[in-house]
Structure formats: structure tokens, C-alpha cells
PDB file of N, CA and C in Angstrom:
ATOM      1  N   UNK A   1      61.322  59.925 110.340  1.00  0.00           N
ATOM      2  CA  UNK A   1      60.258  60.873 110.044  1.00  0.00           C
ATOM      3  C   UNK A   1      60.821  62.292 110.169  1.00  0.00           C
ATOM      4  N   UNK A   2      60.655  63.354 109.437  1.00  0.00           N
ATOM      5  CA  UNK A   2      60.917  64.639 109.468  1.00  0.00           C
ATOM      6  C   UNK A   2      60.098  65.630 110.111  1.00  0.00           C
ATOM      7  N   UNK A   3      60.877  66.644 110.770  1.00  0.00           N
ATOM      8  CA  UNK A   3      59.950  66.972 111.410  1.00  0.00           C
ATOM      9  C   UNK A   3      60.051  68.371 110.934  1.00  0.00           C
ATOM     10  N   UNK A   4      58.718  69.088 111.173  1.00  0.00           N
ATOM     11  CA  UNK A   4      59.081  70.469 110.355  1.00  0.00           C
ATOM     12  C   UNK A   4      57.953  71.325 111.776  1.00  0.00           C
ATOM     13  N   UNK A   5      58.825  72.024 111.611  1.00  0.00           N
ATOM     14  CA  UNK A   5      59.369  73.333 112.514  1.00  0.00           C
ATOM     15  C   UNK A   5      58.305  74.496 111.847  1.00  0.00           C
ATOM     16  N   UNK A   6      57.229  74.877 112.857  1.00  0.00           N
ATOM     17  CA  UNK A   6      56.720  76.065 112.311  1.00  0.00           C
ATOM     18  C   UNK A   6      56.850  77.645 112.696  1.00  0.00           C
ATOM     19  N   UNK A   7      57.206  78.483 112.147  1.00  0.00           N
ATOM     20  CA  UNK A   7      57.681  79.793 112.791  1.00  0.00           C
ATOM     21  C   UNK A   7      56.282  80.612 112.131  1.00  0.00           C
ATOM     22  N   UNK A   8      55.667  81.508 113.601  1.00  0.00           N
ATOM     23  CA  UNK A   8      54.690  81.659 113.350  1.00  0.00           C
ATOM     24  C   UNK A   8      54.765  83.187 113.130  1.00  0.00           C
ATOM     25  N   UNK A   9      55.906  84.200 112.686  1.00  0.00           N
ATOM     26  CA  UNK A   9      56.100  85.121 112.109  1.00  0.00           C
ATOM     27  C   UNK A   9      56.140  84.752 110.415  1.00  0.00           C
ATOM     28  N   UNK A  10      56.543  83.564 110.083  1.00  0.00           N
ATOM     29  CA  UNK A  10      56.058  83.404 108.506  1.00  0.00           C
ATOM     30  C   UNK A  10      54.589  83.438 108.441  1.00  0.00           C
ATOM     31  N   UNK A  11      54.382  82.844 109.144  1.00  0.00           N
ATOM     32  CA  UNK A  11      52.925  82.700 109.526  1.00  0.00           C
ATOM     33  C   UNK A  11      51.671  83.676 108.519  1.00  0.00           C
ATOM     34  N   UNK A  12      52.467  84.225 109.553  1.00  0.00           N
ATOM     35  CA  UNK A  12      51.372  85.350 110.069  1.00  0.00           C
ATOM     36  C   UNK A  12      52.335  86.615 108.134  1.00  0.00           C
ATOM     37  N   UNK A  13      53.124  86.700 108.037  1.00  0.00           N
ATOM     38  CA  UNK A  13      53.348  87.504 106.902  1.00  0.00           C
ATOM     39  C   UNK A  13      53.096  87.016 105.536  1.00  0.00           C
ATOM     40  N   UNK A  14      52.493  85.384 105.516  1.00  0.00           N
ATOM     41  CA  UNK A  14      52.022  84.668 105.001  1.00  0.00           C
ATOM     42  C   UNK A  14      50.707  85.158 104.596  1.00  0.00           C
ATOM     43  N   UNK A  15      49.936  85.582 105.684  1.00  0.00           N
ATOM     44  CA  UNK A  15      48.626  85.510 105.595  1.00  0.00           C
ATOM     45  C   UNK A  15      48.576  87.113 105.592  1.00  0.00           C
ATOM     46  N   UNK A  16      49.688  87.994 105.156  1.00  0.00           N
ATOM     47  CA  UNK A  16      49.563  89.399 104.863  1.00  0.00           C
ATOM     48  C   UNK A  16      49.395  90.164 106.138  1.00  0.00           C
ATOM     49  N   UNK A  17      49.387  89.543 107.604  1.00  0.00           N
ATOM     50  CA  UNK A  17      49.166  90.264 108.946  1.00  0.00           C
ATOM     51  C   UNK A  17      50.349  91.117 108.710  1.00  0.00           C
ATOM     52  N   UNK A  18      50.178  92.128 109.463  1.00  0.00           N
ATOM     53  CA  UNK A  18      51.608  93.129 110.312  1.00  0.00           C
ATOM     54  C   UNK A  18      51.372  93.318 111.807  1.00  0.00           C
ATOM     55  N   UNK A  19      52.197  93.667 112.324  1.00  0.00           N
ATOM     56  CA  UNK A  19      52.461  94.204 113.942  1.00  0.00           C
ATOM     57  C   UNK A  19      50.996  94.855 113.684  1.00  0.00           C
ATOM     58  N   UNK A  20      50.374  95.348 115.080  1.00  0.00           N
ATOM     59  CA  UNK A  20      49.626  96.457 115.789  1.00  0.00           C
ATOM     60  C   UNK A  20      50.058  96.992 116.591  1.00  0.00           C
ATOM     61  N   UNK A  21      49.742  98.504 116.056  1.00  0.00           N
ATOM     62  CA  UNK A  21      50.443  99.642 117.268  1.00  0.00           C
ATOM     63  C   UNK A  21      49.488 100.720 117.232  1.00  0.00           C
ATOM     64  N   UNK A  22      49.368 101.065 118.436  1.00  0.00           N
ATOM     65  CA  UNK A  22      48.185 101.674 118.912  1.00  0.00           C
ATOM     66  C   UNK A  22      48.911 102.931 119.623  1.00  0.00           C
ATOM     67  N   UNK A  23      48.902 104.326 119.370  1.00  0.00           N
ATOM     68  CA  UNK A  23      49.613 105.297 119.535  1.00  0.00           C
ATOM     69  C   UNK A  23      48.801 105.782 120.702  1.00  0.00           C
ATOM     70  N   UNK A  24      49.283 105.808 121.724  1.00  0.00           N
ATOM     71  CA  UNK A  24      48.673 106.435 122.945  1.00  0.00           C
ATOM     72  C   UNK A  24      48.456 108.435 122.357  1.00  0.00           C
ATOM     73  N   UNK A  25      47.993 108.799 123.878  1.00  0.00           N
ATOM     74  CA  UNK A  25      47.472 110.050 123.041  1.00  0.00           C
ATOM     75  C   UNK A  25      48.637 111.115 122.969  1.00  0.00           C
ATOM     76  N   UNK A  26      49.869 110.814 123.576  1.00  0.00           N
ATOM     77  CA  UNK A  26      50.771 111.526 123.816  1.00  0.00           C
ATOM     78  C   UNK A  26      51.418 111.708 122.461  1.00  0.00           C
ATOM     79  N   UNK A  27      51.706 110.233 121.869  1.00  0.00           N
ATOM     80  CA  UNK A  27      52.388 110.196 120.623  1.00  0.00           C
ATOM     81  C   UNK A  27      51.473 110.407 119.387  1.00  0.00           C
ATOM     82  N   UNK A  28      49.956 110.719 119.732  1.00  0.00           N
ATOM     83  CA  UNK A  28      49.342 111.311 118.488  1.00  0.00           C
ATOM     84  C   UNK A  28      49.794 112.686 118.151  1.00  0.00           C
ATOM     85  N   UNK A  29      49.430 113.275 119.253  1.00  0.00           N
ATOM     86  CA  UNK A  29      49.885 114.708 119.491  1.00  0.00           C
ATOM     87  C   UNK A  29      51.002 115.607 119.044  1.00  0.00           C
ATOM     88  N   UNK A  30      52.037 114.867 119.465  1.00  0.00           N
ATOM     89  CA  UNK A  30      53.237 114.232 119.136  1.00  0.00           C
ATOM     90  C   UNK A  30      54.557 114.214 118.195  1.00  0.00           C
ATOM     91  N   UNK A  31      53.995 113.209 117.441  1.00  0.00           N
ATOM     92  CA  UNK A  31      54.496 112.669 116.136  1.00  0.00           C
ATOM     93  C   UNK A  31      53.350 113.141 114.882  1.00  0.00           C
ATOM     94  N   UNK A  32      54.090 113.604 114.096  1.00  0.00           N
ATOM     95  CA  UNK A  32      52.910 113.837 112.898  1.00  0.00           C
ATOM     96  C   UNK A  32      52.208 112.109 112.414  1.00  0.00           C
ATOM     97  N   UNK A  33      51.756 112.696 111.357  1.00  0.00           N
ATOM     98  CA  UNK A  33      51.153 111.655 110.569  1.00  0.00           C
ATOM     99  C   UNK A  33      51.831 110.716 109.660  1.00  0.00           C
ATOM    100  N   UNK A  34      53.118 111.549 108.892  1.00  0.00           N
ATOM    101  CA  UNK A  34      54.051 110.998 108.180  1.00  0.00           C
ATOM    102  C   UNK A  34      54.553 109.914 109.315  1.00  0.00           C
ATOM    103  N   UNK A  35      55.072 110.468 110.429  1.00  0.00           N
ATOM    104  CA  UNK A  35      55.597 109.660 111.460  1.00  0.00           C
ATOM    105  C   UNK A  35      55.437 108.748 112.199  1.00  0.00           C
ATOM    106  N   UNK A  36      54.237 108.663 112.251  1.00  0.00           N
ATOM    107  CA  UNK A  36      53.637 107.442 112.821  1.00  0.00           C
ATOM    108  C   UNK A  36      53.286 106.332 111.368  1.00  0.00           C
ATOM    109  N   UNK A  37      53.497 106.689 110.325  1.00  0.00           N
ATOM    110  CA  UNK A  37      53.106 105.523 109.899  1.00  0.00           C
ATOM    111  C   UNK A  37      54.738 105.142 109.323  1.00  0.00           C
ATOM    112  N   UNK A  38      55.938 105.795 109.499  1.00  0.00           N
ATOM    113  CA  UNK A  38      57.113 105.378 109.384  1.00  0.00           C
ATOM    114  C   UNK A  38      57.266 104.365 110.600  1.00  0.00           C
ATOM    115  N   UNK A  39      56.678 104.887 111.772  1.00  0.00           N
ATOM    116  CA  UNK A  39      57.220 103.778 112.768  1.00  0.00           C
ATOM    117  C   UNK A  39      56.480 102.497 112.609  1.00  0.00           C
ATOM    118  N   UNK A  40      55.337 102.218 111.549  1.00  0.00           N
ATOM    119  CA  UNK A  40      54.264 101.205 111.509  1.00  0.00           C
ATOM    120  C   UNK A  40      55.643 100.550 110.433  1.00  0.00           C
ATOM    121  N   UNK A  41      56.305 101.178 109.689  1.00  0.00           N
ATOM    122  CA  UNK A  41      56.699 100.113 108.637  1.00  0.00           C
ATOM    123  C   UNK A  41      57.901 100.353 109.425  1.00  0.00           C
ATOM    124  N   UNK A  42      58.741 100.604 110.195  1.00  0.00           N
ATOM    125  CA  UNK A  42      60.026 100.077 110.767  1.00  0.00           C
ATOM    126  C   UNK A  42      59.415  98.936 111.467  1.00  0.00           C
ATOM    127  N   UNK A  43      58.272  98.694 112.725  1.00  0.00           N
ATOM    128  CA  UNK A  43      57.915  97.972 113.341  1.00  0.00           C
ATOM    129  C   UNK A  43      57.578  96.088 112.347  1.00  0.00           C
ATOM    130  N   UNK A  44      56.930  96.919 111.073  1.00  0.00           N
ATOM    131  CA  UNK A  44      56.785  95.276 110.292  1.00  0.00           C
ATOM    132  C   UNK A  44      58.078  95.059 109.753  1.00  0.00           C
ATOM    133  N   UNK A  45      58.882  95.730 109.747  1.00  0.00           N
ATOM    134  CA  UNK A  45      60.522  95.687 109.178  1.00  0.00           C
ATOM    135  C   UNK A  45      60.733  94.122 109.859  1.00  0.00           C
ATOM    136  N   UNK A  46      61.731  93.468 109.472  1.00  0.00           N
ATOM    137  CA  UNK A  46      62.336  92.494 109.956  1.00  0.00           C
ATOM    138  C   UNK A  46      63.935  92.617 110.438  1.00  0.00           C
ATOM    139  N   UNK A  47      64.434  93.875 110.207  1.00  0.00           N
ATOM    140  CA  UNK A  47      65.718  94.430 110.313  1.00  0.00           C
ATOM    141  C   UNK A  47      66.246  95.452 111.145  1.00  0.00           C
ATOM    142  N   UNK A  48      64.977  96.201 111.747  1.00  0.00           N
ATOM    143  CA  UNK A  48      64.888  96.931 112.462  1.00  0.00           C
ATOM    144  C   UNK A  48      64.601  96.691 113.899  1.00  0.00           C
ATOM    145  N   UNK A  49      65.630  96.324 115.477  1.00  0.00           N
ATOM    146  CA  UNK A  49      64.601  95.460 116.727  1.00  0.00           C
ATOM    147  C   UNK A  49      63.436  96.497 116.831  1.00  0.00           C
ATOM    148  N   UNK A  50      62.662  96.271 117.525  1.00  0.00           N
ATOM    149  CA  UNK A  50      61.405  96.529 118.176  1.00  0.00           C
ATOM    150  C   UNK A  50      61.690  97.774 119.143  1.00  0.00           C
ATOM    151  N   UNK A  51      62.783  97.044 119.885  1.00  0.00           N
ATOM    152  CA  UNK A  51      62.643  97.965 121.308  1.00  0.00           C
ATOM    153  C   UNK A  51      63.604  99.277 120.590  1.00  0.00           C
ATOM    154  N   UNK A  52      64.127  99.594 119.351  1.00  0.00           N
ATOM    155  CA  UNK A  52      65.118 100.660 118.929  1.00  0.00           C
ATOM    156  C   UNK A  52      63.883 101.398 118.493  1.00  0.00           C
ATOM    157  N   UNK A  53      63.242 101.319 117.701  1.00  0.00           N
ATOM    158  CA  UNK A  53      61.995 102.188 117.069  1.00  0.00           C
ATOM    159  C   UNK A  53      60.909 102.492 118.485  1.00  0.00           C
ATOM    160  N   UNK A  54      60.693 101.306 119.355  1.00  0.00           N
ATOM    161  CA  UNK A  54      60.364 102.024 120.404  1.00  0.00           C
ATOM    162  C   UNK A  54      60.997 103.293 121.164  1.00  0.00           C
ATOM    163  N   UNK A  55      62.107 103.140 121.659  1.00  0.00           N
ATOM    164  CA  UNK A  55      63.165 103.838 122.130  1.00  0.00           C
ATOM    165  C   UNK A  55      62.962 105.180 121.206  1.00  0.00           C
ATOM    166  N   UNK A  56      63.520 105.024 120.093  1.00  0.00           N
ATOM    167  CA  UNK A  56      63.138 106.127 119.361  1.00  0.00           C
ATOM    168  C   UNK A  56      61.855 106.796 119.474  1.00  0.00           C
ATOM    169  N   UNK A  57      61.284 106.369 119.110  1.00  0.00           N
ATOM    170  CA  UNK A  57      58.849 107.351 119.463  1.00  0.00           C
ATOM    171  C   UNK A  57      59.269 108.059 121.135  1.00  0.00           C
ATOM    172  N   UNK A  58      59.448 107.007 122.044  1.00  0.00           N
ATOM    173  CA  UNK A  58      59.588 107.722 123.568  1.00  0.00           C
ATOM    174  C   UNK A  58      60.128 108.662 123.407  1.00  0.00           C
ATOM    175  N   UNK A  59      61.706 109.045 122.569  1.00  0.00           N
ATOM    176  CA  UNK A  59      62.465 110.342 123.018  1.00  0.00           C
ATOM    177  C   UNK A  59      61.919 111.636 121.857  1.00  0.00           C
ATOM    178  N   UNK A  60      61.256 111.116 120.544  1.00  0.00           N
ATOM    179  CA  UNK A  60      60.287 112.190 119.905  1.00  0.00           C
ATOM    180  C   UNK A  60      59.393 112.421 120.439  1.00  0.00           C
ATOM    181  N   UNK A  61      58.664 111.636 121.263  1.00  0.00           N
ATOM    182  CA  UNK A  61      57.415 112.478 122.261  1.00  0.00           C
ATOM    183  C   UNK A  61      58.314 113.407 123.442  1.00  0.00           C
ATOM    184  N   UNK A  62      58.736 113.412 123.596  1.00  0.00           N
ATOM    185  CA  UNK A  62      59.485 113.747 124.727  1.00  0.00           C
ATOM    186  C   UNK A  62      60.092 115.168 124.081  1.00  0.00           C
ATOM    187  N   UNK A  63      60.687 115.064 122.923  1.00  0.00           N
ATOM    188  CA  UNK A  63      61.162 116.800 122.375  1.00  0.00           C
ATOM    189  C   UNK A  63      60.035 117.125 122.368  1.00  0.00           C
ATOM    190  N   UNK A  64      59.124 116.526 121.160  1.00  0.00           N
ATOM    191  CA  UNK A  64      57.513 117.233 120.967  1.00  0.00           C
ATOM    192  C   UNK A  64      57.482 118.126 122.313  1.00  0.00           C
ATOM    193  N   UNK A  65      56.742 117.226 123.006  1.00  0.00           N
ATOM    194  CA  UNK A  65      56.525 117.717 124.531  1.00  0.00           C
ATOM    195  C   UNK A  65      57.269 119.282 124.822  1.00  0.00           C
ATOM    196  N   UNK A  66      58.418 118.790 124.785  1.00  0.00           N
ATOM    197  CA  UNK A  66      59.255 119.967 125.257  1.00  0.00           C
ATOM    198  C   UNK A  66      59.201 121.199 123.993  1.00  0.00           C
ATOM    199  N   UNK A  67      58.838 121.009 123.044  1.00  0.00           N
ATOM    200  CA  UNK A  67      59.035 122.395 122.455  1.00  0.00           C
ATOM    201  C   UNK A  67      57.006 122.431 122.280  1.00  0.00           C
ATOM    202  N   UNK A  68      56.543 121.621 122.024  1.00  0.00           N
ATOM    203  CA  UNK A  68      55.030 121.962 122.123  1.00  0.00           C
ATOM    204  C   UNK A  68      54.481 122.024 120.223  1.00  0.00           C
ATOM    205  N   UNK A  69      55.223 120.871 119.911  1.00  0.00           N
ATOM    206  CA  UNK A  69      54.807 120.667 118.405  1.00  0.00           C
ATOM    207  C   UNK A  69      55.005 119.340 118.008  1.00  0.00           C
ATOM    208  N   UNK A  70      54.262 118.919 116.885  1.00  0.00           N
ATOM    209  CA  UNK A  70      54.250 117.695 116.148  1.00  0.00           C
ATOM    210  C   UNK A  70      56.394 117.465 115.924  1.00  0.00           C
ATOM    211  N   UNK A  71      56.633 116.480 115.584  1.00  0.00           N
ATOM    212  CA  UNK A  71      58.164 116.058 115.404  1.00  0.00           C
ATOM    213  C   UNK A  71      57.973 115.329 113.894  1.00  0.00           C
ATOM    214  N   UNK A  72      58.417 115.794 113.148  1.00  0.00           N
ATOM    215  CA  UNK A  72      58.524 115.619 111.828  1.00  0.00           C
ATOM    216  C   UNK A  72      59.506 114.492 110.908  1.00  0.00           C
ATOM    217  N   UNK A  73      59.327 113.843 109.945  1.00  0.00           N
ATOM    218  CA  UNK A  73      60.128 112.938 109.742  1.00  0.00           C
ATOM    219  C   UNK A  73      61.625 112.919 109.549  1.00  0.00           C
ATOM    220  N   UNK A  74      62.042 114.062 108.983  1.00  0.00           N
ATOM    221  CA  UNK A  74      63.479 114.674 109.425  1.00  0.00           C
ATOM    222  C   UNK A  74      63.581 114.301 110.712  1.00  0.00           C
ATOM    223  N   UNK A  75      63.052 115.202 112.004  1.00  0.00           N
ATOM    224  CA  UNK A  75      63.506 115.090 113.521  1.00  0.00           C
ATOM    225  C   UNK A  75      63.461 113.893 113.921  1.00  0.00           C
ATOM    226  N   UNK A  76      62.302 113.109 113.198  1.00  0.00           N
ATOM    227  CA  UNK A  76      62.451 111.417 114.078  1.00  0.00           C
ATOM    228  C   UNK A  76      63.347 110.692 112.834  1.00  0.00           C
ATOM    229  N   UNK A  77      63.840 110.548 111.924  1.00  0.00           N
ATOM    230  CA  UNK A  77      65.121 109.972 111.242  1.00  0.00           C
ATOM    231  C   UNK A  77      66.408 110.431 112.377  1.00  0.00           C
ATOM    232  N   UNK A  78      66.618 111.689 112.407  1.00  0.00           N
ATOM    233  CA  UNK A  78      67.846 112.463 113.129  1.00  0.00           C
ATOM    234  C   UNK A  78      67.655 111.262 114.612  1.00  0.00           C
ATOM    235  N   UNK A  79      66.677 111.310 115.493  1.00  0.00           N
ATOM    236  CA  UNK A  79      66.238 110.653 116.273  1.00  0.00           C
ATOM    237  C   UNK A  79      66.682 109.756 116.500  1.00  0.00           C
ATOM    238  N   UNK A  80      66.338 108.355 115.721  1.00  0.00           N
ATOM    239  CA  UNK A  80      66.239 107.505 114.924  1.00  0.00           C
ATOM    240  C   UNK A  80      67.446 106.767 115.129  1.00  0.00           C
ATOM    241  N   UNK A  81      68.719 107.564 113.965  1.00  0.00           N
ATOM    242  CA  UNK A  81      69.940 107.533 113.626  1.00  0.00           C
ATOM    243  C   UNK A  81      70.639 107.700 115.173  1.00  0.00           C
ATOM    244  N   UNK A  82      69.955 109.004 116.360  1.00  0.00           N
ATOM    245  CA  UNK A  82      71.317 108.918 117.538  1.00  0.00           C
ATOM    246  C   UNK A  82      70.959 107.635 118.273  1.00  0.00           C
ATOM    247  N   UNK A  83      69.753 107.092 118.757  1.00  0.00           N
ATOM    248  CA  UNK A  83      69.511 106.515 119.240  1.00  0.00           C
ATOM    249  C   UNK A  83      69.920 105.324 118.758  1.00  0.00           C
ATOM    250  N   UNK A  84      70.098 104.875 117.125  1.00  0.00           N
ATOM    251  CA  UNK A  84      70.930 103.257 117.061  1.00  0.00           C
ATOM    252  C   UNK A  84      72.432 103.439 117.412  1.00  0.00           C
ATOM    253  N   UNK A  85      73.018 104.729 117.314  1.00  0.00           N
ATOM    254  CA  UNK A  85      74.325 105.083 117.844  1.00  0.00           C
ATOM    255  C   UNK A  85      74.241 104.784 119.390  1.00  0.00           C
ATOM    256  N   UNK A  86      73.434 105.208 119.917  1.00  0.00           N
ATOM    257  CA  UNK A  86      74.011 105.058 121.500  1.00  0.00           C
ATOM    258  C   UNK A  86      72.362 104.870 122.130  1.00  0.00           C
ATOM    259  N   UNK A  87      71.782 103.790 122.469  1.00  0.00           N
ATOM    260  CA  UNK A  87      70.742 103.038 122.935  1.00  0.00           C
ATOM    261  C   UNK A  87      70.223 103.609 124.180  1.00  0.00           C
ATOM    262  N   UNK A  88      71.441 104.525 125.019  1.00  0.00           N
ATOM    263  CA  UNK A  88      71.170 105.019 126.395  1.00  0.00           C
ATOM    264  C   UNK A  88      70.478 106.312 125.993  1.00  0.00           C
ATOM    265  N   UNK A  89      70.890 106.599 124.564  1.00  0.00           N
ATOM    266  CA  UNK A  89      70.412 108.565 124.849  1.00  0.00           C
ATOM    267  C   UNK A  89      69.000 108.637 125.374  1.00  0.00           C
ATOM    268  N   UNK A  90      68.978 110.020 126.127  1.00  0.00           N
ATOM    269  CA  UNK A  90      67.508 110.078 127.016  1.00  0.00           C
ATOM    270  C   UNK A  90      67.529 111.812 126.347  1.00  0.00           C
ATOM    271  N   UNK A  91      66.131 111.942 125.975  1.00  0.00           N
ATOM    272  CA  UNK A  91      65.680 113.260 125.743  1.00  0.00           C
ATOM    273  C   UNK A  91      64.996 113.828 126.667  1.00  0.00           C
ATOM    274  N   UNK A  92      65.373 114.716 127.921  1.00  0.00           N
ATOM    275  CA  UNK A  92      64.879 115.032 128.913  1.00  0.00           C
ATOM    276  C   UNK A  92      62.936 114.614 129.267  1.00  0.00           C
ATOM    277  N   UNK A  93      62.569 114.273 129.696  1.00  0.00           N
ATOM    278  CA  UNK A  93      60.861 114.047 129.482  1.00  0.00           C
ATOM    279  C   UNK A  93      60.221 115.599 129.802  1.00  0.00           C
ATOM    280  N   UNK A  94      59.328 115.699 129.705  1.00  0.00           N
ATOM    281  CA  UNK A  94      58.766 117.046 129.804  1.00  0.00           C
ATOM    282  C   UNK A  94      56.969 116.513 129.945  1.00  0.00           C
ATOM    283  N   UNK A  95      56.258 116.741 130.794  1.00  0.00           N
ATOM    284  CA  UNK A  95      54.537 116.393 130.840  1.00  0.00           C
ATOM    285  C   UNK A  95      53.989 117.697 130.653  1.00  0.00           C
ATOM    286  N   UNK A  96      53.234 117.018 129.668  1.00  0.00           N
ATOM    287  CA  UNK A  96      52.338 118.025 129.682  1.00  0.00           C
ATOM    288  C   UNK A  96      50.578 117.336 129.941  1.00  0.00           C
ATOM    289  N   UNK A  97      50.533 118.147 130.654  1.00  0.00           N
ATOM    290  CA  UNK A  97      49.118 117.679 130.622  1.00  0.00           C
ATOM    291  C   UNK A  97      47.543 118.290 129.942  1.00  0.00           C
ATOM    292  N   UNK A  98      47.766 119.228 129.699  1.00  0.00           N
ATOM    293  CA  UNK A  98      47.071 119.988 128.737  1.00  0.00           C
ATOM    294  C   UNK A  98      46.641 119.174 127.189  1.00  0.00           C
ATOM    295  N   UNK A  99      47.829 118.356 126.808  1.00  0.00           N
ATOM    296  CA  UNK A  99      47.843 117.555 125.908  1.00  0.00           C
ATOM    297  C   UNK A  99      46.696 117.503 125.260  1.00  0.00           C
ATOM    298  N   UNK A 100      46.416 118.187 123.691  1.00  0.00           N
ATOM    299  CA  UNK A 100      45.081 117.574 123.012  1.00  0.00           C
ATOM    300  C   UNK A 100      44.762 116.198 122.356  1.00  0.00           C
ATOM    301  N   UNK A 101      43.683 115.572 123.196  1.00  0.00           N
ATOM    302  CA  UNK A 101      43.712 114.228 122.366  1.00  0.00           C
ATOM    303  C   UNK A 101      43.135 114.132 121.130  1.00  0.00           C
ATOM    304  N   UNK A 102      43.863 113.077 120.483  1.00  0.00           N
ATOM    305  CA  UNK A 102      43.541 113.138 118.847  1.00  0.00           C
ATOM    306  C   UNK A 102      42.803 111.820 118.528  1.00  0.00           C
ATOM    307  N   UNK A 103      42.198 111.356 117.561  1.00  0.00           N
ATOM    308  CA  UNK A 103      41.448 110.222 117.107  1.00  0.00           C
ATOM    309  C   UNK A 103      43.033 108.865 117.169  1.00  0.00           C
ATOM    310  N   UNK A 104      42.225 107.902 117.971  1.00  0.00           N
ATOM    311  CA  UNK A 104      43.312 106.716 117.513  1.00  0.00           C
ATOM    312  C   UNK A 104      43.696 106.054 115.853  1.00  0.00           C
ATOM    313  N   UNK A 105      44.737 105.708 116.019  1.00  0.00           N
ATOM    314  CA  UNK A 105      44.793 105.557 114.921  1.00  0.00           C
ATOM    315  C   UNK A 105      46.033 104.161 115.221  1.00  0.00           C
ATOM    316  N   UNK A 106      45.522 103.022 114.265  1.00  0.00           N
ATOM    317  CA  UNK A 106      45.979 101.844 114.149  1.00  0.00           C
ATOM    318  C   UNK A 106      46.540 101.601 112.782  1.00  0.00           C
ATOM    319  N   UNK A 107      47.874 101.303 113.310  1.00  0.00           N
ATOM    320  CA  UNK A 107      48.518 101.291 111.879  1.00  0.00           C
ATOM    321  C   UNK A 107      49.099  99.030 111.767  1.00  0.00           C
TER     322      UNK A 107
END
């Protein structure tokens, strides 16, 4: 008898699902609009890991933060690109707490 093996990432891209990512309020603020929905299609990427595009958003909130502006798709590509070079880079963190919150947005 054969046995067949179900992988439930076909699954699910089968039935047209993608990842959910839910941008806390830091990375609304943050990351523009272009940018967050680049990280929605690296995240359904199949070529891209998870935790590198994560890695990447943490250290663009983190300039944001520090200069006190949206990070643009240029700055998070540049981003992007050091961080698959070297996995350790850290972009100093910076809090702000003043932070304006923005409408969630689910990509």
C-alpha cells in the first residue's frame, strides 16, 4: 500500500492562504507602507527564511526609531541585503515612547 505524505504548506498555498503578520505599533510607525507589504511578500516567499526578514523589520524599526521617520524601501532593501551578509548585525535600539499609533494593518 502507498502511502502519501501530506505537507500542509501545499496545503494551505493550495487553498490561496499566505502567512499573517500583524505589525505591532512600533513597526507601523516605522516602516512605510511600501514596506510593510514588501515584508508580507518576502514572508509568503518560499526562498526567503522567516527569521532573516524578521531580523531585518527589528533593525529598520530600530534606525526609524533613531532618526524619528518612516524607513523606506531603498533603506529596508540596503537593510535587507547587510543583514543576509552577516545575520549578527545589530542597529543600535533606540525607544521611543512617544511613538504615534497607527491603524493595524494585516497583510
Amino acid at each position: 500500500m502507498d502511502k502519501i505524505y501530506l505537507n500542509p504548506n501545499a496545503l494551505a498555498s493550495e487553498r490561496g492562504l499566505s502567512s499573517r503578520r500583524v505589525f505591532n505599533g512600533a513597526e507601523r510607525r516605522y516602516l512605510s507602507l511600501e514596506v510593510q507589504s514588501m515584508v508580507c511578500g518576502l514572508l509568503d516567499s518560499k526562498s526567503v527564511p522567516h527569521d532573516l526578514t524578521e531580523n531585518a523589520v527589528q533593525q529598520a524599526v530600530n534606525l526609524g526609531s533613531m532618526h524619528e521617520e518612516e524607513v523606506d524601501v531603498r533603506t529596508f532593501e540596503a537593510l535587507f541585503h547587510a543583514v543576509a551578509l552577516n545575520p549578527s548585525l545589530q542597529v543600535p535600539f533606540w525607544f521611543v515612547p512617544s511613538a504615534v499609533p497607527y491603524r493595524t494593518w494585516i497583510c
